[in-house]
N, C-alpha and C. Protein backbone atom coordinates (compact mmCIF):
# COMPACT_ATOMS: atom_id res chain seq x y z
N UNK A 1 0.83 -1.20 0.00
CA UNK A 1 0.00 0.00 0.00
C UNK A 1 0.87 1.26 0.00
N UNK A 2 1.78 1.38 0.26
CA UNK A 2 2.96 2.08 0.65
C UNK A 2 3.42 3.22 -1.18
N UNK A 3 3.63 1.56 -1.18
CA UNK A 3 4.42 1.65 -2.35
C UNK A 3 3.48 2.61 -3.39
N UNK A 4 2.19 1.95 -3.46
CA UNK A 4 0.65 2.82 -4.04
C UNK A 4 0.73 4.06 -4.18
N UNK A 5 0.57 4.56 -2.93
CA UNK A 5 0.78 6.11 -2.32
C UNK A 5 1.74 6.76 -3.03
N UNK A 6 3.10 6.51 -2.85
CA UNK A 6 4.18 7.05 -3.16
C UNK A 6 4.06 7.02 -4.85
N UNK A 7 3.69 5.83 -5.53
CA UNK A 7 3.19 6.23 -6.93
C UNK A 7 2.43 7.44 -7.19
N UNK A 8 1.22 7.63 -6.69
CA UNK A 8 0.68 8.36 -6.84
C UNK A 8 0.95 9.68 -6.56
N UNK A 9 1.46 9.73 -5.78
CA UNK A 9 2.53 11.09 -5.28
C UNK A 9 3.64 11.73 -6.54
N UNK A 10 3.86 10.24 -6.52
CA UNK A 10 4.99 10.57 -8.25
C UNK A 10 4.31 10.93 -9.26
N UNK A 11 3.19 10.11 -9.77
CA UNK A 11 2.58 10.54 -10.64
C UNK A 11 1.43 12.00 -10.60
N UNK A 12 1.10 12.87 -9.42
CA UNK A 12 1.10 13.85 -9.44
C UNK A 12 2.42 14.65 -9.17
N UNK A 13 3.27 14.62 -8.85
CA UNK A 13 4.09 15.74 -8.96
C UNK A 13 4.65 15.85 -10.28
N UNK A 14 5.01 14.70 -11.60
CA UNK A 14 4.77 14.67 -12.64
C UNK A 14 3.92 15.65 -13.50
N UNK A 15 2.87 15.46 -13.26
CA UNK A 15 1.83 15.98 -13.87
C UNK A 15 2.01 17.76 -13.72
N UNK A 16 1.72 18.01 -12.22
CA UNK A 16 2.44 19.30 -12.26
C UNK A 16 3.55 19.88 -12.88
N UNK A 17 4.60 18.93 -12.77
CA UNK A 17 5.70 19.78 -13.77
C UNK A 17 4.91 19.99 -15.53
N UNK A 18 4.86 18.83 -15.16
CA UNK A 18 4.59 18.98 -17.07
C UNK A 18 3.70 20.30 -17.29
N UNK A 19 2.56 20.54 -16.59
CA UNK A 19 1.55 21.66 -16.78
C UNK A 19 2.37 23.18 -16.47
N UNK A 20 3.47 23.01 -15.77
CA UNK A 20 4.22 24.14 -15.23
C UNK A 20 5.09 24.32 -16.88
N UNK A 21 5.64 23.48 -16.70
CA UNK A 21 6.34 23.39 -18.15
C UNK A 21 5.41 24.10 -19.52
N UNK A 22 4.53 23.57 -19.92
CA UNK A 22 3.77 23.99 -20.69
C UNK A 22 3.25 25.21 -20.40
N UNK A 23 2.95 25.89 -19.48
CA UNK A 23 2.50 27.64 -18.89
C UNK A 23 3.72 28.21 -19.71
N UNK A 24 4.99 27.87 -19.53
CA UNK A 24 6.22 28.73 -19.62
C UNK A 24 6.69 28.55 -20.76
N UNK A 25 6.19 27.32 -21.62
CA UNK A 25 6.47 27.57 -23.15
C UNK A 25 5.85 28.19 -23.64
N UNK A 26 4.33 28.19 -23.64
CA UNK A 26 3.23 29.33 -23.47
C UNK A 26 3.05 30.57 -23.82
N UNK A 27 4.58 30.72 -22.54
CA UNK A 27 4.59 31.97 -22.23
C UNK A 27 5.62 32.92 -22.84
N UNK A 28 6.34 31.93 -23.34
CA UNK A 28 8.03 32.26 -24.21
C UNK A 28 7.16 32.46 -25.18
N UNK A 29 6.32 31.35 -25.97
CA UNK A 29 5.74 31.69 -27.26
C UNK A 29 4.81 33.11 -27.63
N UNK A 30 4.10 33.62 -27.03
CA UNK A 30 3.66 34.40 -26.55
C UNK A 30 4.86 35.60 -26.52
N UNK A 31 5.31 35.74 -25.65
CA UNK A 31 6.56 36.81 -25.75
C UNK A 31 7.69 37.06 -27.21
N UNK A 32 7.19 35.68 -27.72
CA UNK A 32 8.25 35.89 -28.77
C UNK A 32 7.66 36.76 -30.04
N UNK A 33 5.93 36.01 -30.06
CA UNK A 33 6.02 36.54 -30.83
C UNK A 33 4.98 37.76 -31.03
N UNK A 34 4.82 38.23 -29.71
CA UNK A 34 4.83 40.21 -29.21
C UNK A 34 6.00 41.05 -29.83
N UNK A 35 7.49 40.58 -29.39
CA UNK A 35 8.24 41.06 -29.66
C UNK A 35 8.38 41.07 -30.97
N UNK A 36 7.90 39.94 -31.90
CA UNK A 36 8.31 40.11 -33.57
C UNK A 36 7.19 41.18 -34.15
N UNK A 37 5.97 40.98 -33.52
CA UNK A 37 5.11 41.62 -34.12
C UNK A 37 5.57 43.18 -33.52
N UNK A 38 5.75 43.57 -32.71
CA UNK A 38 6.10 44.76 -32.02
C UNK A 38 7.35 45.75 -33.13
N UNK A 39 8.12 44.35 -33.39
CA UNK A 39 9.54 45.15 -34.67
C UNK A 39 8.69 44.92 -35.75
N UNK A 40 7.54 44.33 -36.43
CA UNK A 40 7.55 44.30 -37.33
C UNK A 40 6.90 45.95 -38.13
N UNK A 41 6.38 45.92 -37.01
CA UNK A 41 5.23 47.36 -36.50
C UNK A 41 6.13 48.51 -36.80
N UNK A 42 7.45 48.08 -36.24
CA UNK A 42 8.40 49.89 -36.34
C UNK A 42 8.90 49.87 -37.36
N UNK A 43 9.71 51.09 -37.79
CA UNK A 43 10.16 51.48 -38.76
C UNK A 43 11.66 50.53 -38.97
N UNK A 44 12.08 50.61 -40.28
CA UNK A 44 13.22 50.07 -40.29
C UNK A 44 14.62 49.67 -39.01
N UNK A 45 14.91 48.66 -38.85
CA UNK A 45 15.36 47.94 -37.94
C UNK A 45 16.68 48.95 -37.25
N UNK A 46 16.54 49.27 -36.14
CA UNK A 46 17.18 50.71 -35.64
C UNK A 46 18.44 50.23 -35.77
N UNK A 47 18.76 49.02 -34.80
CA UNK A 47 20.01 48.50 -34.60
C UNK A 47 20.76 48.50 -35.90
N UNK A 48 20.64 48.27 -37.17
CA UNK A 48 21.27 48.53 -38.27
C UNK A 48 21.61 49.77 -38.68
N UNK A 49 21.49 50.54 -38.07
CA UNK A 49 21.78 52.08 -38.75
C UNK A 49 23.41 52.15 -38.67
N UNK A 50 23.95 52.48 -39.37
CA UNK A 50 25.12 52.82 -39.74
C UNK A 50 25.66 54.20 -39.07
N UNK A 51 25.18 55.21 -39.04
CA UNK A 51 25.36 56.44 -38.44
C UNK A 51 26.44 56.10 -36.70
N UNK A 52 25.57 55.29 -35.96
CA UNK A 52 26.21 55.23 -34.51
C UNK A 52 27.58 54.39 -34.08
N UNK A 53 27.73 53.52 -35.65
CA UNK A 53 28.49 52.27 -35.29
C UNK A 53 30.11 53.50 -35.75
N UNK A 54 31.42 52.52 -34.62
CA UNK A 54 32.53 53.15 -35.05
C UNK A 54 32.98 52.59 -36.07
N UNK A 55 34.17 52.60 -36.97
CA UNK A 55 34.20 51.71 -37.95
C UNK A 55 35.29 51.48 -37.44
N UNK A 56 35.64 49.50 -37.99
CA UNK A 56 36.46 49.31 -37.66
C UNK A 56 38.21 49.00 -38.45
N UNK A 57 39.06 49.74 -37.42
CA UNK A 57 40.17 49.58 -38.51
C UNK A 57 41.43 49.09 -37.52
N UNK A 58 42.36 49.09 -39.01
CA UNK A 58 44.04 48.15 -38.11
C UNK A 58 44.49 49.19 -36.57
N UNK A 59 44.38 48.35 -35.63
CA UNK A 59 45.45 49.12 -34.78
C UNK A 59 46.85 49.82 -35.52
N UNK A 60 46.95 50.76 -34.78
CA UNK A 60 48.20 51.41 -35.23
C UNK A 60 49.68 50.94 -33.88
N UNK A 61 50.51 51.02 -34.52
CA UNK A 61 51.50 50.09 -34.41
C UNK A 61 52.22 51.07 -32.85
């Protein structure tokens, strides 16, 4: 009977992860794709602008 219990114990705390698990993929999926729709929304992709970047060249000796 022991042994019963403790199954069942296993097989709910199982179950919980898995449902915990699934909230938080969920929830990544969800966030991911806010954030794509969110850039898709703005104007040309900021981080590419050329203006801010230094350019890069040979150290000098």
């Amino acid at each position: 009977m022991f042994e019963y219990e403790l199954q069942r114990l296993r097989t709910a705390d199982l179950i919980r992860r898995a449902d915990h698990q699934r909230l938080v993929r969920e929830a990544t999926r969800a966030r991911r794709t806010a954030r794509r729709a969110a850039a898709g929304n703005s104007a040309e992709h900021e981080s590419h602008t050329r203006g801010l970047r230094r350019t890069r060249s040979a150290r000098a000796a």
